[in-house]
C-alpha atoms as a PDB file:
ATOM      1  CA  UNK A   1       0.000   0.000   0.000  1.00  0.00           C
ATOM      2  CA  UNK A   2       1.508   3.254  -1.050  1.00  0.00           C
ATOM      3  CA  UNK A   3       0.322   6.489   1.014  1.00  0.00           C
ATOM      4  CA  UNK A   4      -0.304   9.314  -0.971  1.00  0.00           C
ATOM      5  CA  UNK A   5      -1.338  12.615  -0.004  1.00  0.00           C
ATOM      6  CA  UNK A   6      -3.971  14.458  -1.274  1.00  0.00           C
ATOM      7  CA  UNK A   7      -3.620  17.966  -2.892  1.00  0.00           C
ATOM      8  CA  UNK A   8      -6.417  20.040  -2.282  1.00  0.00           C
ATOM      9  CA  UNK A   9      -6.625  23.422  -4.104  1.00  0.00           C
ATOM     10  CA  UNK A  10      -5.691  26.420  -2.154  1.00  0.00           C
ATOM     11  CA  UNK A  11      -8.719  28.719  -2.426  1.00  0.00           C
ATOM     12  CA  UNK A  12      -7.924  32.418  -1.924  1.00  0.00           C
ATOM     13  CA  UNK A  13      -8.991  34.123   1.115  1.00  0.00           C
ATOM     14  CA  UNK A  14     -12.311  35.959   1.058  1.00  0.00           C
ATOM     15  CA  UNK A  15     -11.844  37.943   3.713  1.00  0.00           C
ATOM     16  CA  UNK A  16      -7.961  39.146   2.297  1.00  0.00           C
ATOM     17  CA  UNK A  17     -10.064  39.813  -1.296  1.00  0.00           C
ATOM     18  CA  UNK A  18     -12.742  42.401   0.784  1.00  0.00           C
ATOM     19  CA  UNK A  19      -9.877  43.939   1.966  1.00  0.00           C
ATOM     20  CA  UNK A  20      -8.379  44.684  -1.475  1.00  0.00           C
ATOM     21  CA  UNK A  21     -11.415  45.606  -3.113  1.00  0.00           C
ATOM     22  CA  UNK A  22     -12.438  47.975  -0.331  1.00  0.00           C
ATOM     23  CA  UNK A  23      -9.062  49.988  -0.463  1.00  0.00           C
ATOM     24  CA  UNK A  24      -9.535  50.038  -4.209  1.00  0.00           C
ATOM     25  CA  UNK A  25     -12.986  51.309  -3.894  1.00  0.00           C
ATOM     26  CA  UNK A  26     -11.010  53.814  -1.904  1.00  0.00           C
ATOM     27  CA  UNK A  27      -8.549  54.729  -4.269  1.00  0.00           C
ATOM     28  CA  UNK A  28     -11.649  54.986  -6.982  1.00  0.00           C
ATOM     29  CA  UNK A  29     -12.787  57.508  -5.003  1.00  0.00           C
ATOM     30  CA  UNK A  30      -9.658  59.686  -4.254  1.00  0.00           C
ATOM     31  CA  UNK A  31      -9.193  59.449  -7.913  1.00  0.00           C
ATOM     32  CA  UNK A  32     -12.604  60.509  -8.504  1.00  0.00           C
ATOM     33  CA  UNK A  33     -12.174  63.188  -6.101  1.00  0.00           C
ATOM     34  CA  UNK A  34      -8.927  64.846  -7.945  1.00  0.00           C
ATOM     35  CA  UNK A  35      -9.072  67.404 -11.003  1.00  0.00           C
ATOM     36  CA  UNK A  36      -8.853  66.666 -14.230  1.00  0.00           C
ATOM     37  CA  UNK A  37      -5.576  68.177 -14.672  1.00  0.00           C
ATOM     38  CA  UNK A  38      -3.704  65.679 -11.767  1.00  0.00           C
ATOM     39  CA  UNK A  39      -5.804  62.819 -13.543  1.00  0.00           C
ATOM     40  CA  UNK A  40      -4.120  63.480 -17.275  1.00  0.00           C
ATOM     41  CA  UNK A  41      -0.781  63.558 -15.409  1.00  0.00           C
ATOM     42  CA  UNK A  42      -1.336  59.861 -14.078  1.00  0.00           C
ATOM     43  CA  UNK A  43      -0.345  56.671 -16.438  1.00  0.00           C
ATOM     44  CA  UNK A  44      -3.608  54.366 -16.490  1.00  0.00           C
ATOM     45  CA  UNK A  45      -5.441  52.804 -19.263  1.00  0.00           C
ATOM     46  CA  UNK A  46      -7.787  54.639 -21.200  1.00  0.00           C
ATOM     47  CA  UNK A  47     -11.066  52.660 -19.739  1.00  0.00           C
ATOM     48  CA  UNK A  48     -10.204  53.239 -16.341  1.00  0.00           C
ATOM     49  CA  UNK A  49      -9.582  56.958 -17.069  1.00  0.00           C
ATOM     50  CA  UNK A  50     -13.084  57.166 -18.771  1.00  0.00           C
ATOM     51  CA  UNK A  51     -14.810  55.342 -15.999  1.00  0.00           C
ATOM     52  CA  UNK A  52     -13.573  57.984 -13.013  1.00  0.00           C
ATOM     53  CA  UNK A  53     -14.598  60.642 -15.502  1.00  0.00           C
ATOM     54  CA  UNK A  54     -17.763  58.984 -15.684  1.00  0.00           C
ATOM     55  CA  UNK A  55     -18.063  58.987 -11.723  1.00  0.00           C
ATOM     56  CA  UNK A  56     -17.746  62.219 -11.604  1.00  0.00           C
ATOM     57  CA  UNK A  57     -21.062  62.341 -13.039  1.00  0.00           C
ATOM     58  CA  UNK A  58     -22.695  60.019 -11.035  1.00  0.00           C
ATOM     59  CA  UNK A  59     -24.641  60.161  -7.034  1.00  0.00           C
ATOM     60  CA  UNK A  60     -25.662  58.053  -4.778  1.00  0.00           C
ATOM     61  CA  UNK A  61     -26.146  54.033  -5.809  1.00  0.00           C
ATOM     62  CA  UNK A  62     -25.095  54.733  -9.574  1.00  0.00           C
ATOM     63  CA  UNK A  63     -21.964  56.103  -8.140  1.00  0.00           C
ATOM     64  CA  UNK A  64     -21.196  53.176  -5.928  1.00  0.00           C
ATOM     65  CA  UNK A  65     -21.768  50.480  -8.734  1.00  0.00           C
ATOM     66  CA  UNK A  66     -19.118  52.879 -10.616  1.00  0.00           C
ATOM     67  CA  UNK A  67     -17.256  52.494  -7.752  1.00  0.00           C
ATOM     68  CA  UNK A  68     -16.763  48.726  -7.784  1.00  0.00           C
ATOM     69  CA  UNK A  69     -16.257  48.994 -11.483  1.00  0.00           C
ATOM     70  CA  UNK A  70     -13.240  51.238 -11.343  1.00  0.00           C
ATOM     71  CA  UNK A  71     -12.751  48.835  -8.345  1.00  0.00           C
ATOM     72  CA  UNK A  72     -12.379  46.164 -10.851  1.00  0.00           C
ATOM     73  CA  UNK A  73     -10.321  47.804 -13.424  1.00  0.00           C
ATOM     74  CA  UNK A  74      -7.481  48.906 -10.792  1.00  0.00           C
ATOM     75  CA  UNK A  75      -7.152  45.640 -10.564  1.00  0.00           C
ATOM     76  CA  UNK A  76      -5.049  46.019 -13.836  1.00  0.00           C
ATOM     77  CA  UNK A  77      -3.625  48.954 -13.097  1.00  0.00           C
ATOM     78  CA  UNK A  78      -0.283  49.903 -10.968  1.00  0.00           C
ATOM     79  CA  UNK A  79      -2.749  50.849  -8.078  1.00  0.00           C
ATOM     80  CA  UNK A  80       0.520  51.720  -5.982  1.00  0.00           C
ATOM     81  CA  UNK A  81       1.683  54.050  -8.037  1.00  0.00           C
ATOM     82  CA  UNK A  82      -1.594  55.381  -8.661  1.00  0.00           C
ATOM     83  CA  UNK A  83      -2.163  55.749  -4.737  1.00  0.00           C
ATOM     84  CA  UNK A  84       1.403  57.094  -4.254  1.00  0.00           C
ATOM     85  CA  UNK A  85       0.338  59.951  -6.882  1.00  0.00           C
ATOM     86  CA  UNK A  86      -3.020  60.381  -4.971  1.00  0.00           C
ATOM     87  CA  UNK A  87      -0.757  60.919  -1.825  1.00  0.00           C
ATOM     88  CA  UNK A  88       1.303  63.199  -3.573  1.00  0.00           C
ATOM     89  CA  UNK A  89      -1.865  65.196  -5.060  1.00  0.00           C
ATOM     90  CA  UNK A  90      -3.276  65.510  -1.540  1.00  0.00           C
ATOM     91  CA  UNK A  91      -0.228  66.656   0.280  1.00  0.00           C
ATOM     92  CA  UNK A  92      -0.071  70.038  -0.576  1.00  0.00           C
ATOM     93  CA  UNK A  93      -2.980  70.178   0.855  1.00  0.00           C
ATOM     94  CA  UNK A  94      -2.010  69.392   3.679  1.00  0.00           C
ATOM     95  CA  UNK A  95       0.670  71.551   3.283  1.00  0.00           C
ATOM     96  CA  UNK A  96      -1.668  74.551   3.001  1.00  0.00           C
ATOM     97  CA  UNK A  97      -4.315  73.240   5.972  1.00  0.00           C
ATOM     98  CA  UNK A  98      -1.345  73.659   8.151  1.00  0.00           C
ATOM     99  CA  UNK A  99      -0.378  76.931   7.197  1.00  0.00           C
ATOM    100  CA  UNK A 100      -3.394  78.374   7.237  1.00  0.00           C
ATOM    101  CA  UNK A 101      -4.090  77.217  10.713  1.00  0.00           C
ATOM    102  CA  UNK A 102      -1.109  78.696  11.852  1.00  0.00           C
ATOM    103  CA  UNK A 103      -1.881  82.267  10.333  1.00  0.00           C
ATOM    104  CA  UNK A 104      -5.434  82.134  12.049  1.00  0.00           C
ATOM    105  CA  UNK A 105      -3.116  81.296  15.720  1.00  0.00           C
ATOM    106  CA  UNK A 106      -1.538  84.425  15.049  1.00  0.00           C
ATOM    107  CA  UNK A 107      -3.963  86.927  13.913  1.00  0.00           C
ATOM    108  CA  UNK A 108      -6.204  85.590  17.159  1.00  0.00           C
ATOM    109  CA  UNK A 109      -2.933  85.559  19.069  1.00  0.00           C
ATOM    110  CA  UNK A 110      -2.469  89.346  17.428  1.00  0.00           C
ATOM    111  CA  UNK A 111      -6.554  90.374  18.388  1.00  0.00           C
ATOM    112  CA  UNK A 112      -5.710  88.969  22.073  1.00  0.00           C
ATOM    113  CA  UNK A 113      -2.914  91.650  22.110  1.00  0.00           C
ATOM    114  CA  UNK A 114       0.385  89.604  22.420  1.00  0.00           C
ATOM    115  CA  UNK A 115       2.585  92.057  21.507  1.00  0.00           C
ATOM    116  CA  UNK A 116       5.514  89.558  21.394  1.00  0.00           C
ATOM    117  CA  UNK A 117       4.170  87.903  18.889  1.00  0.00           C
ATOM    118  CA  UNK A 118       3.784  90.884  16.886  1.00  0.00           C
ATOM    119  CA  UNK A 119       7.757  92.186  17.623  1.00  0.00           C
ATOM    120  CA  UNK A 120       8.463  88.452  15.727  1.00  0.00           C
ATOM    121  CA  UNK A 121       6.129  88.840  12.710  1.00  0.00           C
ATOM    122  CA  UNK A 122       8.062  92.393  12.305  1.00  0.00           C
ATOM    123  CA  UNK A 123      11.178  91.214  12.534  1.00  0.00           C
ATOM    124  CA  UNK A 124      10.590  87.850  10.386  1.00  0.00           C
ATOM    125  CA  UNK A 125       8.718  90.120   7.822  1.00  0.00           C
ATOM    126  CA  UNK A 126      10.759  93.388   7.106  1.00  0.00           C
ATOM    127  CA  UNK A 127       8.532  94.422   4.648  1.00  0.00           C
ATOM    128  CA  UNK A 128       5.292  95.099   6.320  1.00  0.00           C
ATOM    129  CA  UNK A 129       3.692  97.928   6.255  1.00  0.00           C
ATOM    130  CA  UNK A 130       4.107  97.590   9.841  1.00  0.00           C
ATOM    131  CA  UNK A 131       1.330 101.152  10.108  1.00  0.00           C
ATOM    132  CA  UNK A 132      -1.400  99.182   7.954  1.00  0.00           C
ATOM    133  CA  UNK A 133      -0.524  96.185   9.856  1.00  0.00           C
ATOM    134  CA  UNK A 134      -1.150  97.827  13.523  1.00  0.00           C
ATOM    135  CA  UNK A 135      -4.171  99.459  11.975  1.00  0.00           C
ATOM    136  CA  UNK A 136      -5.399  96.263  11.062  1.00  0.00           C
ATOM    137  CA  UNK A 137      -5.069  95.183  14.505  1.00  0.00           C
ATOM    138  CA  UNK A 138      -6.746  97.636  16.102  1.00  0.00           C
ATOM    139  CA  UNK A 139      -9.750  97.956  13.703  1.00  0.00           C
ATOM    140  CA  UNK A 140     -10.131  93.879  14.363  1.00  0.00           C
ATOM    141  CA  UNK A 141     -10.039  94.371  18.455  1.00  0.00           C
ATOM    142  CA  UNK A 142     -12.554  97.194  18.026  1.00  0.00           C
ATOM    143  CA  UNK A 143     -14.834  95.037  16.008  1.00  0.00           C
ATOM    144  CA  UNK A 144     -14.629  92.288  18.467  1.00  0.00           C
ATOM    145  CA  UNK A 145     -15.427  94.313  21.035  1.00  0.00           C
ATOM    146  CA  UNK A 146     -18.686  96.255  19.317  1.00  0.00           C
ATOM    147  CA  UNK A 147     -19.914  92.580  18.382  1.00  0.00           C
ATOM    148  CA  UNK A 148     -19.610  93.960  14.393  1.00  0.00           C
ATOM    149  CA  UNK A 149     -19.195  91.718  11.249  1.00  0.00           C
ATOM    150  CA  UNK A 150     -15.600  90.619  10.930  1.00  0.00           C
ATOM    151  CA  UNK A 151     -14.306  92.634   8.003  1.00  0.00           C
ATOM    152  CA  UNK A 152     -10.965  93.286   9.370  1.00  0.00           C
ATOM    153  CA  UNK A 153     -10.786  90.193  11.340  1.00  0.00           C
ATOM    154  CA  UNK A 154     -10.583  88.819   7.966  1.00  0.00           C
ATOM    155  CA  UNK A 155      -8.434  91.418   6.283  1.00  0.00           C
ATOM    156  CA  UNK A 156      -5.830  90.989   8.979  1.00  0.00           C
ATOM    157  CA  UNK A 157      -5.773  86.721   8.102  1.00  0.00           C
ATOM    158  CA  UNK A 158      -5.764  87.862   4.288  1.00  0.00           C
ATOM    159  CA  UNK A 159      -2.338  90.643   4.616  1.00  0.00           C
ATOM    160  CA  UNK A 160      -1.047  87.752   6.925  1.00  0.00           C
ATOM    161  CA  UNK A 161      -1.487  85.489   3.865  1.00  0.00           C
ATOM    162  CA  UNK A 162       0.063  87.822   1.585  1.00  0.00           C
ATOM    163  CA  UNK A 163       3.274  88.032   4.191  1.00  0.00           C
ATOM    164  CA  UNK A 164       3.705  83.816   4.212  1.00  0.00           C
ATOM    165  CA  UNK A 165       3.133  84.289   0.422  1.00  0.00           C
ATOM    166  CA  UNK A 166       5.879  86.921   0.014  1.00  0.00           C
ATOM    167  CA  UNK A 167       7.965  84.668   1.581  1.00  0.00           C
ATOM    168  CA  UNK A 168       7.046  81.671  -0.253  1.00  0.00           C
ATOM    169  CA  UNK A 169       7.727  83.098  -3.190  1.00  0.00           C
ATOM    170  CA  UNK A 170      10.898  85.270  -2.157  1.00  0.00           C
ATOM    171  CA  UNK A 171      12.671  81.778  -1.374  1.00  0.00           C
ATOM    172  CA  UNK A 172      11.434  80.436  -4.760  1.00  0.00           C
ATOM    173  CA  UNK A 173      13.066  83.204  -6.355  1.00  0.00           C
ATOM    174  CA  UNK A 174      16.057  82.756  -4.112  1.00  0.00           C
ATOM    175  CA  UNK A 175      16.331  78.704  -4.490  1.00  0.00           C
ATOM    176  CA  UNK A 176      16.350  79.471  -8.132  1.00  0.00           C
ATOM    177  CA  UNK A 177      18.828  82.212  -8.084  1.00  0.00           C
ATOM    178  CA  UNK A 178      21.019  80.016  -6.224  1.00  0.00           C
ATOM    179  CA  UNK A 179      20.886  77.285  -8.623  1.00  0.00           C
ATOM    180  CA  UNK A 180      21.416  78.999 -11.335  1.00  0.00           C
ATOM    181  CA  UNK A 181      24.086  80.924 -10.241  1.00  0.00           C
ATOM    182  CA  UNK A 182      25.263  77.391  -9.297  1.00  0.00           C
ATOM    183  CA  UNK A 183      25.309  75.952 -12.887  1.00  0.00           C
ATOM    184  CA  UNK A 184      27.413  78.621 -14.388  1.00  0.00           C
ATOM    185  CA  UNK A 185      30.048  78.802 -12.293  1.00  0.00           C
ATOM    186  CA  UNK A 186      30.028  74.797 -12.092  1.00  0.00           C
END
């Protein structure tokens, strides 16, 4: 009598497909989600791209079975690289949630009259207007104070804006500067 083992076929886990399938139906929906313009700079095949333009169309139940369909055809596609793009799409976002969070800090931080703070923002930004600026600050206290609509509460966020934006775009300039000034002496 010979023994011989029996070979049963390995069946793929159900519960390991759901999981796949639901973070697909996620990326189908960050890729619906994004513009146009960070979709034509993604590689994918030409049905999947017409199906998330499609579900941008769609609501509700139509847009869930579209869901599952572009579901389906990532399944053919390079879905890491498509969700590392997704990533990248999102994280200026981020990028800007942060910074505009900080800016509201300080102009509260400026309304609630902390006058160190204000010495920084002078010294980090030589530029300012630094009159307009205190004007600013005292036309927002005095609205607070009279219970009036916020006009230059949010004129004071808007010249901070311009300030971080300034800056932004002062290193830019600078970075670029630099590396050219780089490549011709190199």
């Amino acid at each position: 009598m010979s023994t011989t083992e029996k070979v049963y076929a390995v069946r793929p886990n159900k519960t390991q497909n759901k999981r796949e399938m639901r973070m697909l139906n996620e990326l189908g929906q960050q890729l619906i989600d994004l513009p146009s313009t960070a979709l034509d700079k993604m590689v994918m095949l030409p049905v999947t791209r017409a199906a998330i333009d499609e579900g941008k169309r769609l609501s509700r139940g139509a847009l869930q079975r579209q869901l599952r369909r572009i579901a389906s055809l990532l399944l053919r596609e390079d879905s890491k690289t498509l969700s590392i793009e997704v990533q990248r799409h999102l994280k200026p976002d981020r990028e800007t949630n942060a910074l505009f969070h900080k800016l509201e800090t300080w102009r509260d931080r400026l309304i609630g009259g902390d006058e160190k703070l204000l010495s920084e923002i002078l010294d980090e930004y030589p530029t300012v207007d630094r009159q307009h600026f205190r004007q600013l600050i005292r036309n927002a206290i005095a609205e607070r104070k009279t219970n009036k609509p916020p006009k230059f509460y949010r004129a004071l966020f808007k010249y901070l804006r311009s300030l971080s934006d300034q800056e932004s775009s002062d290193l830019s300039t600078d970075e670029a500067s630099e590396s050219s000034y780089n490549e011709t002496i190199g």
